[in-house]
Protein backbone atom coordinates (compact mmCIF):
# COMPACT_ATOMS: atom_id res chain seq x y z
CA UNK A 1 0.00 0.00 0.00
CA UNK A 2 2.65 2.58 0.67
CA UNK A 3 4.27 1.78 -3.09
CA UNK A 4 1.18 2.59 -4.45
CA UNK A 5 0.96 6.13 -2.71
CA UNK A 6 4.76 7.14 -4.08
CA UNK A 7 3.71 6.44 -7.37
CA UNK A 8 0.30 8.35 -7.35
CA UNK A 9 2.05 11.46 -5.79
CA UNK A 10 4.34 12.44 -8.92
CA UNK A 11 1.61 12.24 -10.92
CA UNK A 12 -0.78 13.96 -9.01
CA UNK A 13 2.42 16.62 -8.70
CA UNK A 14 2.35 16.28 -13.07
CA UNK A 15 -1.36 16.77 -12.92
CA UNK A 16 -1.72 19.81 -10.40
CA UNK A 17 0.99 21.85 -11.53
CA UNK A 18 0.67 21.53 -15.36
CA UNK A 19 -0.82 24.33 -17.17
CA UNK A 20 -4.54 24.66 -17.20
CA UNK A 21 -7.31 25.26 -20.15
CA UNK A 22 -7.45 28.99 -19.21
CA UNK A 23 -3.83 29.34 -19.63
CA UNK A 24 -3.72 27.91 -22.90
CA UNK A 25 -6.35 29.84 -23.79
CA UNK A 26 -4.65 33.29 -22.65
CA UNK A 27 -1.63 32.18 -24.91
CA UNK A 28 -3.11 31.64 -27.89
CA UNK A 29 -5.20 34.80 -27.49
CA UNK A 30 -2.13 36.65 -27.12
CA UNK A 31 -0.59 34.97 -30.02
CA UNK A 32 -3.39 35.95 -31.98
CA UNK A 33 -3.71 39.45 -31.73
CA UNK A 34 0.62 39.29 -32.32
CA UNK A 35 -0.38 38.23 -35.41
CA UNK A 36 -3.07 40.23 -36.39
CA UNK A 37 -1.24 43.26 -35.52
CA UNK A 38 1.95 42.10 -37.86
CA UNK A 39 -0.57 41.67 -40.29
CA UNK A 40 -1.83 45.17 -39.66
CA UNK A 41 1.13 46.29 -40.11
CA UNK A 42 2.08 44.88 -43.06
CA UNK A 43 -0.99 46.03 -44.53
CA UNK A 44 0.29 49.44 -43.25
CA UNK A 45 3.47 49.17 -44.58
CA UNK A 46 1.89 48.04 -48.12
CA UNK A 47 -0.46 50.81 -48.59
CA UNK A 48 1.94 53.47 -47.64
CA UNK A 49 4.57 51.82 -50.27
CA UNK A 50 1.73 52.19 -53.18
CA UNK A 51 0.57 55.74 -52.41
CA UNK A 52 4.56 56.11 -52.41
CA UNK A 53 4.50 55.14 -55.48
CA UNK A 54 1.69 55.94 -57.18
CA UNK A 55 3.01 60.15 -55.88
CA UNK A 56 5.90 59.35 -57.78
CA UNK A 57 4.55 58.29 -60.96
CA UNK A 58 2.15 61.45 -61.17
CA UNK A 59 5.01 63.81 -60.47
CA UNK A 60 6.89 61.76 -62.92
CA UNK A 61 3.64 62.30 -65.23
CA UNK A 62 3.46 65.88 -64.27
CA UNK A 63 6.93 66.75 -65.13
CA UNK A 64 6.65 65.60 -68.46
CA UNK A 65 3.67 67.22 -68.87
CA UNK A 66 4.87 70.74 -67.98
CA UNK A 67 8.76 69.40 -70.20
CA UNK A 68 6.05 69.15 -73.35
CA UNK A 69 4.36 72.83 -72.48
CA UNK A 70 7.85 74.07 -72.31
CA UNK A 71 8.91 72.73 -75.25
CA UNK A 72 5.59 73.95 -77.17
CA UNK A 73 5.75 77.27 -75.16
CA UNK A 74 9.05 77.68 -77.10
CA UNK A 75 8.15 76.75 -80.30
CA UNK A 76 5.50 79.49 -79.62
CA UNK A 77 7.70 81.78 -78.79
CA UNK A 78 9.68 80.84 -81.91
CA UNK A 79 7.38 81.28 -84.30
CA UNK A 80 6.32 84.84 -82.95
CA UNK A 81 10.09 85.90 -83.19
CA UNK A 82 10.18 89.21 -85.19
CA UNK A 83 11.40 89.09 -88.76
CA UNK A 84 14.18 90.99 -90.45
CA UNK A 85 14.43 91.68 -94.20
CA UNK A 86 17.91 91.13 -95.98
CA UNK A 87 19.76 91.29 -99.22
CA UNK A 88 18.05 89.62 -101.25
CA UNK A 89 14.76 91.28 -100.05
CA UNK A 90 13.49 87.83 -98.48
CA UNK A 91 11.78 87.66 -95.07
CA UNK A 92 13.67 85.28 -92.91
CA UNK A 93 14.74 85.05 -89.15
CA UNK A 94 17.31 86.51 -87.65
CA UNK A 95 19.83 83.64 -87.95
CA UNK A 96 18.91 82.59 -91.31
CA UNK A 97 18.64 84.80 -94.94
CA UNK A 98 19.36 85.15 -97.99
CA UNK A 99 21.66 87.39 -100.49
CA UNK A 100 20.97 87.69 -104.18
CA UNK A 101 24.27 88.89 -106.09
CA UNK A 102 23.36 91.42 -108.34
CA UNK A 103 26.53 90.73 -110.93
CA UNK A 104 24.92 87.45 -112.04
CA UNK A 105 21.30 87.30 -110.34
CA UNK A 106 22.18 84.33 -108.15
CA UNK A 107 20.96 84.04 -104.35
CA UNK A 108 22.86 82.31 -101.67
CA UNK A 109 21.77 81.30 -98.49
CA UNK A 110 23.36 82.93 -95.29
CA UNK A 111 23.80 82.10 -91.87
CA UNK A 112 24.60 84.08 -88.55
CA UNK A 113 27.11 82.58 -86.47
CA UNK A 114 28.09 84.57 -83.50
CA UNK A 115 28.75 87.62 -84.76
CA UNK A 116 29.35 86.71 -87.90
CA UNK A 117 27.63 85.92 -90.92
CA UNK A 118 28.46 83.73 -93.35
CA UNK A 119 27.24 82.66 -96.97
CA UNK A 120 26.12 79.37 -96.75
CA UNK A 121 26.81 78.13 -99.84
CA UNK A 122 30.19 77.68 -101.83
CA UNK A 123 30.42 81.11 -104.07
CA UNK A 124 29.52 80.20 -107.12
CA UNK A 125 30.14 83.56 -109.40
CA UNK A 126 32.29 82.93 -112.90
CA UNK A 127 35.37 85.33 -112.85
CA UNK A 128 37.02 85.66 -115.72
CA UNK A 129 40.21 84.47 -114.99
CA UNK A 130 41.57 81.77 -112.17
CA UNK A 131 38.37 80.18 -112.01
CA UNK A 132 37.64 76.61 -112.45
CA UNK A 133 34.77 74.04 -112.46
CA UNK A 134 35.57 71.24 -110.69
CA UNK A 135 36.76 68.56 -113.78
CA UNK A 136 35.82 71.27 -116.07
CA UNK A 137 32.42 70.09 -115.68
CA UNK A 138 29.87 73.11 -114.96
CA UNK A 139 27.08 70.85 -113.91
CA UNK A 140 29.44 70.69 -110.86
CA UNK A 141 28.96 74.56 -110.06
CA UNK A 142 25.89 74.65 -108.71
CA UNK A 143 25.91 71.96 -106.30
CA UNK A 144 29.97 73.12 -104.94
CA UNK A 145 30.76 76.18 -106.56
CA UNK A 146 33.64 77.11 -108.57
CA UNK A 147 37.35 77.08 -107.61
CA UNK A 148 39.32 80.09 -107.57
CA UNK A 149 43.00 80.66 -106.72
CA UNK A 150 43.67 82.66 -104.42
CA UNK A 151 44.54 86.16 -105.95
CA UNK A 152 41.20 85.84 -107.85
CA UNK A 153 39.58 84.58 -104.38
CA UNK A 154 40.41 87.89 -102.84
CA UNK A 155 38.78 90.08 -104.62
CA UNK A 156 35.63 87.54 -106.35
CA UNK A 157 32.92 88.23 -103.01
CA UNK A 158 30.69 90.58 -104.24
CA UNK A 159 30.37 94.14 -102.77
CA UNK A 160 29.14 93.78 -99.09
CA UNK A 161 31.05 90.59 -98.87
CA UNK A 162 34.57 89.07 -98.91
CA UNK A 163 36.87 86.55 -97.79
CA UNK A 164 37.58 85.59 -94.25
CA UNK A 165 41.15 86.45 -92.73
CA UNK A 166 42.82 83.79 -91.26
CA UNK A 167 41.55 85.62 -88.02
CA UNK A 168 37.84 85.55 -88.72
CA UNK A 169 38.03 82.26 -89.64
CA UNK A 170 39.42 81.13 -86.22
CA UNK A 171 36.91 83.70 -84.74
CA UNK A 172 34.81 81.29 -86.22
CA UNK A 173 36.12 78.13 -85.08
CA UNK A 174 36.74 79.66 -81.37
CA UNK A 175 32.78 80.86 -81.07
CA UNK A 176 32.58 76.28 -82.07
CA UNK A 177 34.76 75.72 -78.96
CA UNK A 178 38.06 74.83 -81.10
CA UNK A 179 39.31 73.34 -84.55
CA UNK A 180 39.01 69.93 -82.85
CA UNK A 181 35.06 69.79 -83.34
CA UNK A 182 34.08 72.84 -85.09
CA UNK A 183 34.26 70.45 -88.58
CA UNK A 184 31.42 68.59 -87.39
CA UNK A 185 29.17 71.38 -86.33
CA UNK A 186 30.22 72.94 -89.98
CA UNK A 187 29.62 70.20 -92.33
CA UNK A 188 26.49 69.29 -94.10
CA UNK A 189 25.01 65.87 -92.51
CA UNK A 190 24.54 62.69 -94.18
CA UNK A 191 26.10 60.74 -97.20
CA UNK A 192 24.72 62.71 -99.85
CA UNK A 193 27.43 65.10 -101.06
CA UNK A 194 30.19 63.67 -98.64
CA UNK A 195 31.36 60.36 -98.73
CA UNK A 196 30.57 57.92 -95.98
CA UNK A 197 31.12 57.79 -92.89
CA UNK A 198 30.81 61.69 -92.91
CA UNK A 199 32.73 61.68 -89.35
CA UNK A 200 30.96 63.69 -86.54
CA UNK A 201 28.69 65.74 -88.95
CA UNK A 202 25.98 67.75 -87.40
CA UNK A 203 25.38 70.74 -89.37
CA UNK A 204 24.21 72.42 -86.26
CA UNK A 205 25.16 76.04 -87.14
CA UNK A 206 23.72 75.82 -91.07
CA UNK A 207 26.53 76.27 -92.66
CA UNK A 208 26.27 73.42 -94.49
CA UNK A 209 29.82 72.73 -95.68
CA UNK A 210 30.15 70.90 -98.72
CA UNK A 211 33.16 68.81 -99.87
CA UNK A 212 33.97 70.63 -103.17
CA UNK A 213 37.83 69.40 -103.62
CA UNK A 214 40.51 70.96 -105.28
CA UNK A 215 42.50 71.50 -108.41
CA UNK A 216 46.38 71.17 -108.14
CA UNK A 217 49.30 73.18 -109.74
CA UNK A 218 49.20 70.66 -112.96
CA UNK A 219 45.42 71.19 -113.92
CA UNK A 220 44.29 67.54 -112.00
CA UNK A 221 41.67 67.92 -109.94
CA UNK A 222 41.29 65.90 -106.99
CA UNK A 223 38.94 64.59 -103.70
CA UNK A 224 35.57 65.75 -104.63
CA UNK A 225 32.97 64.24 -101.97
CA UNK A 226 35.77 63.68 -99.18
CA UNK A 227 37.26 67.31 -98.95
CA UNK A 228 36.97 70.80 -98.64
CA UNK A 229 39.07 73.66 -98.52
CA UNK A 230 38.47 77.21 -98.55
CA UNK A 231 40.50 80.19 -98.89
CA UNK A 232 41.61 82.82 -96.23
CA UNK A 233 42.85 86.38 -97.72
CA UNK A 234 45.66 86.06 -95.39
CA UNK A 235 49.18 84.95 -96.81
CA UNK A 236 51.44 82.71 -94.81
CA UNK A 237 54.60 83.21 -97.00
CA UNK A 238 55.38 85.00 -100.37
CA UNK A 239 54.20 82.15 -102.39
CA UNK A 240 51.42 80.63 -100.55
CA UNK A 241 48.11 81.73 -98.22
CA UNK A 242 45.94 79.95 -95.06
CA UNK A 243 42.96 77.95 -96.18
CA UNK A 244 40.59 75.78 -94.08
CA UNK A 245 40.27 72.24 -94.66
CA UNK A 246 36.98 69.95 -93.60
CA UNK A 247 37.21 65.94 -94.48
CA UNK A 248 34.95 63.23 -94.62
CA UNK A 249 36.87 61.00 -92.17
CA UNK A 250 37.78 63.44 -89.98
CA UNK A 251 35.03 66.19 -87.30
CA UNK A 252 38.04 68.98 -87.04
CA UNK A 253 38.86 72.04 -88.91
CA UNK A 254 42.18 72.09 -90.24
CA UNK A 255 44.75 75.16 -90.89
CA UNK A 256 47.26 74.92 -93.30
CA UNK A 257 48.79 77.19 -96.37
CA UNK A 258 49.24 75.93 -99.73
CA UNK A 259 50.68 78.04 -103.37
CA UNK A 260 48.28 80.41 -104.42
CA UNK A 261 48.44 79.03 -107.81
CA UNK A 262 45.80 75.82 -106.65
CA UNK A 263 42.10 76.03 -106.66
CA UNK A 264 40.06 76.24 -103.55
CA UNK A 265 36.61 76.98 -102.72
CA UNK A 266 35.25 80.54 -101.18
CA UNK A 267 33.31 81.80 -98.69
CA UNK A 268 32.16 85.42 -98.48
CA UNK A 269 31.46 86.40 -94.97
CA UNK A 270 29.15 90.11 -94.69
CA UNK A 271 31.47 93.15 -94.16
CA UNK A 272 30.89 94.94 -90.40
C-alpha cells in the first residue's frame, strides 16, 4: 500500500501543476492578436509603399507634362520671333537669310554665327580668270561652286562681302569651342554630297559645308565628296596663303597654307 501512494504522488504533482485550459487559452489569445497586428502592419506598410508610389509616378507624369508645355511654349515663342528683311529682299529670321548677287542674279543662303555671318553656300560667281569648275564640268557649279585661286579669291565676293582672314576664320572656329570639333558642327550631314562615314557631322550652325575638292598646280583635280578647302585672304609666306580644310573622315577644322596658284573653294562672310 505505501508503493502505491509514491507512485500516485508524482503524478498527481504532473497533474496539479501543469498548465490549465485557461492558460492555454490566454496564450493563444495573445498569439493571436501578435499576429493580427503584424498583419496590420504589413498592410500598413503596403499601402503606404503604393501611395509612395503611385506620388511618384504622377510627379513623374506631371513633369513631363509641364517638359512638353515648355517645349511647345518655345516653339510658340519661336514662331512669334520678329522678322528681319535682308539682301536679297526675303523675309527670314534673324539667324537665317538670304543674299541675291546682283553681278549674275544668283541668291545664296546665309547664316549668322556669333557675330558673324556667313554665306552658306560655296560662291559660285564665274570670274574671268583663275576660275575653275571642278573637272571642267559646270554641272558641278551649282551643287559646290567654282574654284578660284587665291589672288582671284580675294577680290571675287561681291560688294558687301569678302573673304575671311585667317583671323575671322578662327573667330569662327573659337565661337565652335576649337578646330578639334568645329568640322562637325560645320559640315552638311549625311552621305549625300560627302562620302561615308561623314565623321561627326551635325550641321548644327547651317553652314552646311560641302566637300567641293581641289585643283592642283598641274590642272588635276582631286577629292571631290571627301574634302573641302576654302581660302583665307591672309598669306602665310610670299608664295602661298591659309585655307581651311573639312574631311569626310575626320570632325576637325584644319589650318594649313598651300601656293596660291591651286584652286580652292570661297566663302564670303558680310562686311561689319
Amino acid at each position: 500500500m505505501k508503493k502505491l501512494i509514491v507512485f500516485f504522488i508524482p503524478l498527481l504533482f504532473l497533474i496539479a501543476c501543469g498548465p490549465n485550459k485557461q492558460e492555454l487559452a490566454q496564450k493563444q489569445a495573445v498569439i493571436d492578436s501578435l499576429k493580427n497586428e503584424n498583419a496590420s502592419l504589413q498592410n500598413e506598410s503596403l499601402e503606404k509603399i503604393k501611395k509612395d508610389s503611385i506620388a511618384k509616378a504622377e510627379a513623374f507624369e506631371k513633369a513631363i507634362r509641364d517638359s512638353l508645355a515648355a517645349v511647345r511654349t518655345q516653339d510658340s515663342l519661336a514662331a512669334l520671333k520678329p522678322k528681319v528683311v535682308n539682301n536679297g529682299g526675303k523675309a527670314t529670321d534673324n539667324k537665317y537669310g538670304s543674299f541675291t548677287d546682283s553681278r549674275d542674279s544668283k541668291t545664296y543662303k546665309t547664316v549668322k554665327i556669333g557675330n558673324q555671318t556667313w554665306m552658306a553656300e560655296n560662291l559660285a560667281y564665274k570670274a574671268s580668270s583663275g576660275c575653275w569648275a571642278y573637272d571642267n564640268n559646270q554641272s558641278n557649279v551649282a551643287t559646290y561652286g567654282y574654284l578660284y585661286d587665291w589672288s582671284t579669291a580675294k577680290t571675287v565676293c561681291p560688294t558687301g562681302w569678302h573673304v575671311p582672314t585667317d583671323a575671322e576664320w578662327t573667330t569662327l572656329t573659337t565661337y565652335l569651342d576649337g578646330e578639334s570639333v568645329a568640322g562637325g558642327k560645320l559640315k552638311e550631314i549625311g552621305t549625300t554630297h560627302w562620302i561615308s562615314p561623314n565623321e561627326e557631322a551635325t550641321n548644327e550652325t547651317g553652314f552646311t559645308a560641302l566637300p567641293g575638292g581641289n585643283r592642283y598646280l598641274d590642272g588635276t583635280f582631286s577629292n571631290i565628296g571627301c574634302d573641302g578647302y576654302w581660302w583665307s585672304a591672309t598669306e602665310s609666306y610670299a608664295n602661298s596663303a591659309w585655307h581651311r580644310s573639312m574631311y569626310c573622315n575626320y570632325g576637325d577644322v584644319s589650318r594649313n597654307y598651300s601656293s596660291k596658284e591651286v584652286g580652292f573653294s570661297v566663302r564670303c562672310v558680310r562686311d561689319f
